[in-house]
N, C-alpha and C. Protein backbone atom coordinates (compact mmCIF):
# COMPACT_ATOMS: atom_id res chain seq x y z
N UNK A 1 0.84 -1.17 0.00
CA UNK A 1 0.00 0.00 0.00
C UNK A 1 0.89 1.24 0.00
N UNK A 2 0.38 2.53 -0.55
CA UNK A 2 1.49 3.35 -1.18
C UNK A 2 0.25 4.73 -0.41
N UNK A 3 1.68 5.78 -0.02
CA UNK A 3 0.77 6.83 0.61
C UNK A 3 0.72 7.68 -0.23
N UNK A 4 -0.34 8.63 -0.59
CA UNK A 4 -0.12 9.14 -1.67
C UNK A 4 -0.28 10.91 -0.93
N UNK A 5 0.79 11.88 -0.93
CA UNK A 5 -0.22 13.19 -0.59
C UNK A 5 -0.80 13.87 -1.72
N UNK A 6 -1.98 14.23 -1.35
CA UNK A 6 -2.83 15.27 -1.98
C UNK A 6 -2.60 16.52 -2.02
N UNK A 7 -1.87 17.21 -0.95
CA UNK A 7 -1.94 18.54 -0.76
C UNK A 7 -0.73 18.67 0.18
N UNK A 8 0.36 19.57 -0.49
CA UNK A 8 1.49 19.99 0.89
C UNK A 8 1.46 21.40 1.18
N UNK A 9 1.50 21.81 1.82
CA UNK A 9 1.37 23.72 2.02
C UNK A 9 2.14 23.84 3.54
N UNK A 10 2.95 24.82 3.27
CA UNK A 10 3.59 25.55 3.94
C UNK A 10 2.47 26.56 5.33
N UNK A 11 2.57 26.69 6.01
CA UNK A 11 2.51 27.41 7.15
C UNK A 11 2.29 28.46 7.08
N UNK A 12 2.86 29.16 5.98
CA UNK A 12 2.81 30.57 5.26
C UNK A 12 1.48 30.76 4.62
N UNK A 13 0.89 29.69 3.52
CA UNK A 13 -0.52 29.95 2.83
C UNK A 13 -0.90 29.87 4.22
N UNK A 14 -1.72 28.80 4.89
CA UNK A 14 -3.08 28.95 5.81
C UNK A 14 -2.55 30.15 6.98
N UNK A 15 -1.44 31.18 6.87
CA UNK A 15 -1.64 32.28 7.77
C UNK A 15 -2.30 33.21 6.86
N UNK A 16 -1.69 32.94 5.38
CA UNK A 16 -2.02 34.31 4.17
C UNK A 16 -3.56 34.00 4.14
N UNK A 17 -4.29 33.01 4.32
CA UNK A 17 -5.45 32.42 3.95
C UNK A 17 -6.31 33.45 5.13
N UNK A 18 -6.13 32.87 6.08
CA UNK A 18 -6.37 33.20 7.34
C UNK A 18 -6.20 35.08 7.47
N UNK A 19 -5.18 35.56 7.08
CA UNK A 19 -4.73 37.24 7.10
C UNK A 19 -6.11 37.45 6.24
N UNK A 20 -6.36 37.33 5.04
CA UNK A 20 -7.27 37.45 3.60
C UNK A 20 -8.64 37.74 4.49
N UNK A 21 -9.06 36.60 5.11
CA UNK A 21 -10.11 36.24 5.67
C UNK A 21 -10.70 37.27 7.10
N UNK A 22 -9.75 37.47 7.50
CA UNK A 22 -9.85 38.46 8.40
C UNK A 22 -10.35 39.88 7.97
N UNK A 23 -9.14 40.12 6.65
CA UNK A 23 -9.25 41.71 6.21
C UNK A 23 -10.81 41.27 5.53
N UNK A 24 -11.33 40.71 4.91
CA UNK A 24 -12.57 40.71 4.52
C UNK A 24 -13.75 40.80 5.74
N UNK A 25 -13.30 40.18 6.98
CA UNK A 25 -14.25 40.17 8.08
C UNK A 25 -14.59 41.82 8.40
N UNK A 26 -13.04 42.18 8.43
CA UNK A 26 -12.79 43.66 9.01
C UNK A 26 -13.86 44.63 8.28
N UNK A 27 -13.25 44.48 6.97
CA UNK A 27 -14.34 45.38 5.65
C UNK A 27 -16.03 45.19 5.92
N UNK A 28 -16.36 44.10 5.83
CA UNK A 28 -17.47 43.79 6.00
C UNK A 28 -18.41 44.33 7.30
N UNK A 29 -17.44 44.17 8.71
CA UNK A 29 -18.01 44.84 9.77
C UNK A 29 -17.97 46.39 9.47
N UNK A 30 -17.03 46.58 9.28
CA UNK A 30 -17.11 48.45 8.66
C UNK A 30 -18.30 48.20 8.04
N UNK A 31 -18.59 47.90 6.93
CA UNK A 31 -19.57 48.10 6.15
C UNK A 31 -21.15 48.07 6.88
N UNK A 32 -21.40 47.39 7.69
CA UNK A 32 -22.59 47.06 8.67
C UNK A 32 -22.64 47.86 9.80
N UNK A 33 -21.50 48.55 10.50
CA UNK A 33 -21.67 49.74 11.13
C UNK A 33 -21.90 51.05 10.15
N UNK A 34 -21.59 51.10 8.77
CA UNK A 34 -22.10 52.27 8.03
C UNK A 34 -23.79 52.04 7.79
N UNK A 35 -23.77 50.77 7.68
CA UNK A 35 -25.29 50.49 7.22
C UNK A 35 -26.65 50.90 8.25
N UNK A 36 -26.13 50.62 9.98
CA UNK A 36 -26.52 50.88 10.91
C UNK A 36 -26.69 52.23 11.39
N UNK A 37 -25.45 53.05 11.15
CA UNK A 37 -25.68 53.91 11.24
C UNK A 37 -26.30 55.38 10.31
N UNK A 38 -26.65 54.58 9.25
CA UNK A 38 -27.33 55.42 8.39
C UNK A 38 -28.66 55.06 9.12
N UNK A 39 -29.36 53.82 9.53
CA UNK A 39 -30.89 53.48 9.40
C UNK A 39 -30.64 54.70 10.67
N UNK A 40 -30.01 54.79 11.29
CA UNK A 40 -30.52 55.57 13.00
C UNK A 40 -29.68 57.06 12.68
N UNK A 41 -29.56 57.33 11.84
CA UNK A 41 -29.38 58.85 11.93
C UNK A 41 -27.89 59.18 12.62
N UNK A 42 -26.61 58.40 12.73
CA UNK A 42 -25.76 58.43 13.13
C UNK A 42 -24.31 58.74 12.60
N UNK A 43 -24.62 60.29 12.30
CA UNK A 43 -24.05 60.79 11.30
C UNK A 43 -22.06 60.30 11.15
N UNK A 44 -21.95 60.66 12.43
CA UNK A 44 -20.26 60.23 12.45
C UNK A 44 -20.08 58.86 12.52
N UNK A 45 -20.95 57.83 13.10
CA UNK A 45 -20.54 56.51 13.01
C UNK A 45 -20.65 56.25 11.52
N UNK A 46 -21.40 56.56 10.60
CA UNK A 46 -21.73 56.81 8.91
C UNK A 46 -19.76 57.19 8.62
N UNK A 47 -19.66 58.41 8.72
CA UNK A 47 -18.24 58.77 7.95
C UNK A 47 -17.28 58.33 8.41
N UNK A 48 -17.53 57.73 9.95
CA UNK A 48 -16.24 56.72 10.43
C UNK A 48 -15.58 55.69 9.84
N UNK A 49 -17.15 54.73 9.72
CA UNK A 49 -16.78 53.45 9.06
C UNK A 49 -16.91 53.68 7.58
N UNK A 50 -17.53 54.68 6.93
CA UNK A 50 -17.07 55.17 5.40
C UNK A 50 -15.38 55.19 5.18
N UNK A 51 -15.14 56.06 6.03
CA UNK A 51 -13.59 56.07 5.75
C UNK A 51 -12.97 54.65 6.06
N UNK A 52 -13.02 53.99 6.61
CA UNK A 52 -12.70 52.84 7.41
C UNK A 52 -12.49 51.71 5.83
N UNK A 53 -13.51 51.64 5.37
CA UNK A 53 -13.95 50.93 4.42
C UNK A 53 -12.78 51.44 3.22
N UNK A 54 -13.16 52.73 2.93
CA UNK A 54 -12.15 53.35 1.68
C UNK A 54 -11.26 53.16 2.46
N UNK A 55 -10.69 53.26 3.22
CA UNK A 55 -9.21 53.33 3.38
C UNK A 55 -8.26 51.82 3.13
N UNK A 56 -9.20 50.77 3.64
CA UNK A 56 -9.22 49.16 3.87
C UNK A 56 -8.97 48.85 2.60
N UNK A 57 -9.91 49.77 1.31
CA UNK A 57 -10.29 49.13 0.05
C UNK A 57 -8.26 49.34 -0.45
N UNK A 58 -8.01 50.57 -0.59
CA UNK A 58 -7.24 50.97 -1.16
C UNK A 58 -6.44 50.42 -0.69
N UNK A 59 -6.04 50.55 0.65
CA UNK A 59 -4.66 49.71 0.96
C UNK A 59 -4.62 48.07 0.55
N UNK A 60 -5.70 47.38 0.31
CA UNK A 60 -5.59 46.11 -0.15
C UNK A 60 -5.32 46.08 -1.42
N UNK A 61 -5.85 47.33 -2.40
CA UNK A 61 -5.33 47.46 -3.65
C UNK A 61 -3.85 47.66 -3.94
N UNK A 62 -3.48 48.94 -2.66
CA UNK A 62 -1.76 48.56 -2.93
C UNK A 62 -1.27 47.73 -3.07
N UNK A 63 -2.02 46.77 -1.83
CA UNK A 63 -0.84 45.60 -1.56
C UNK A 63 -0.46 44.68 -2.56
N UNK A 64 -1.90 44.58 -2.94
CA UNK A 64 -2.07 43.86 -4.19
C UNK A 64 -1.00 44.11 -5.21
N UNK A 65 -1.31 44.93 -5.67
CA UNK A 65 -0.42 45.92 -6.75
C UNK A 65 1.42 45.68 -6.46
N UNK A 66 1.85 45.43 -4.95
CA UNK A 66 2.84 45.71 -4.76
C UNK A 66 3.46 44.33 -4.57
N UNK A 67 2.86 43.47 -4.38
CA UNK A 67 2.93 41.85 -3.76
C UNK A 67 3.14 41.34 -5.78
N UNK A 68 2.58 41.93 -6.68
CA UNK A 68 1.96 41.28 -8.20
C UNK A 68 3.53 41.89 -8.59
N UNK A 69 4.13 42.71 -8.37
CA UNK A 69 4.99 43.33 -9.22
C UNK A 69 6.71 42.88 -8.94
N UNK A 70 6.39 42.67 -7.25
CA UNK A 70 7.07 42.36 -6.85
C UNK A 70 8.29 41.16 -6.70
């Protein structure tokens, strides 16, 4: 009988997996405190997590950008 592996990965993907997964959690909660605070009239929790969100977006675009070239 012969072992066969399917899959070897380094330590490094399931943290990058795991990092990915997070920054999407992060975005997403921003996004649901903007959503919240629009239904209730909550003007600064609105431009908090607005900025929160743009700021999240772009820096993942750098990284992107900088990780691809790199």
């Amino acid at each position: 009988m012969r072992t066969i592996t399917l899959a070897a990965a380094d330590g490094g993907a399931a943290l990058l997996t795991l990092g990915i997964a997070l920054y999407a959690a992060i975005i997403l909660i921003c996004v649901g405190l903007c959503v919240h605070g629009l239904a209730h009239h909550r003007r600064q929790l609105v431009m908090g997590s607005a900025a929160a969100v743009v700021t999240l977006s772009v820096a993942g675009v750098v990284v992107a950008v900088l990780s691809s070239s790199g």
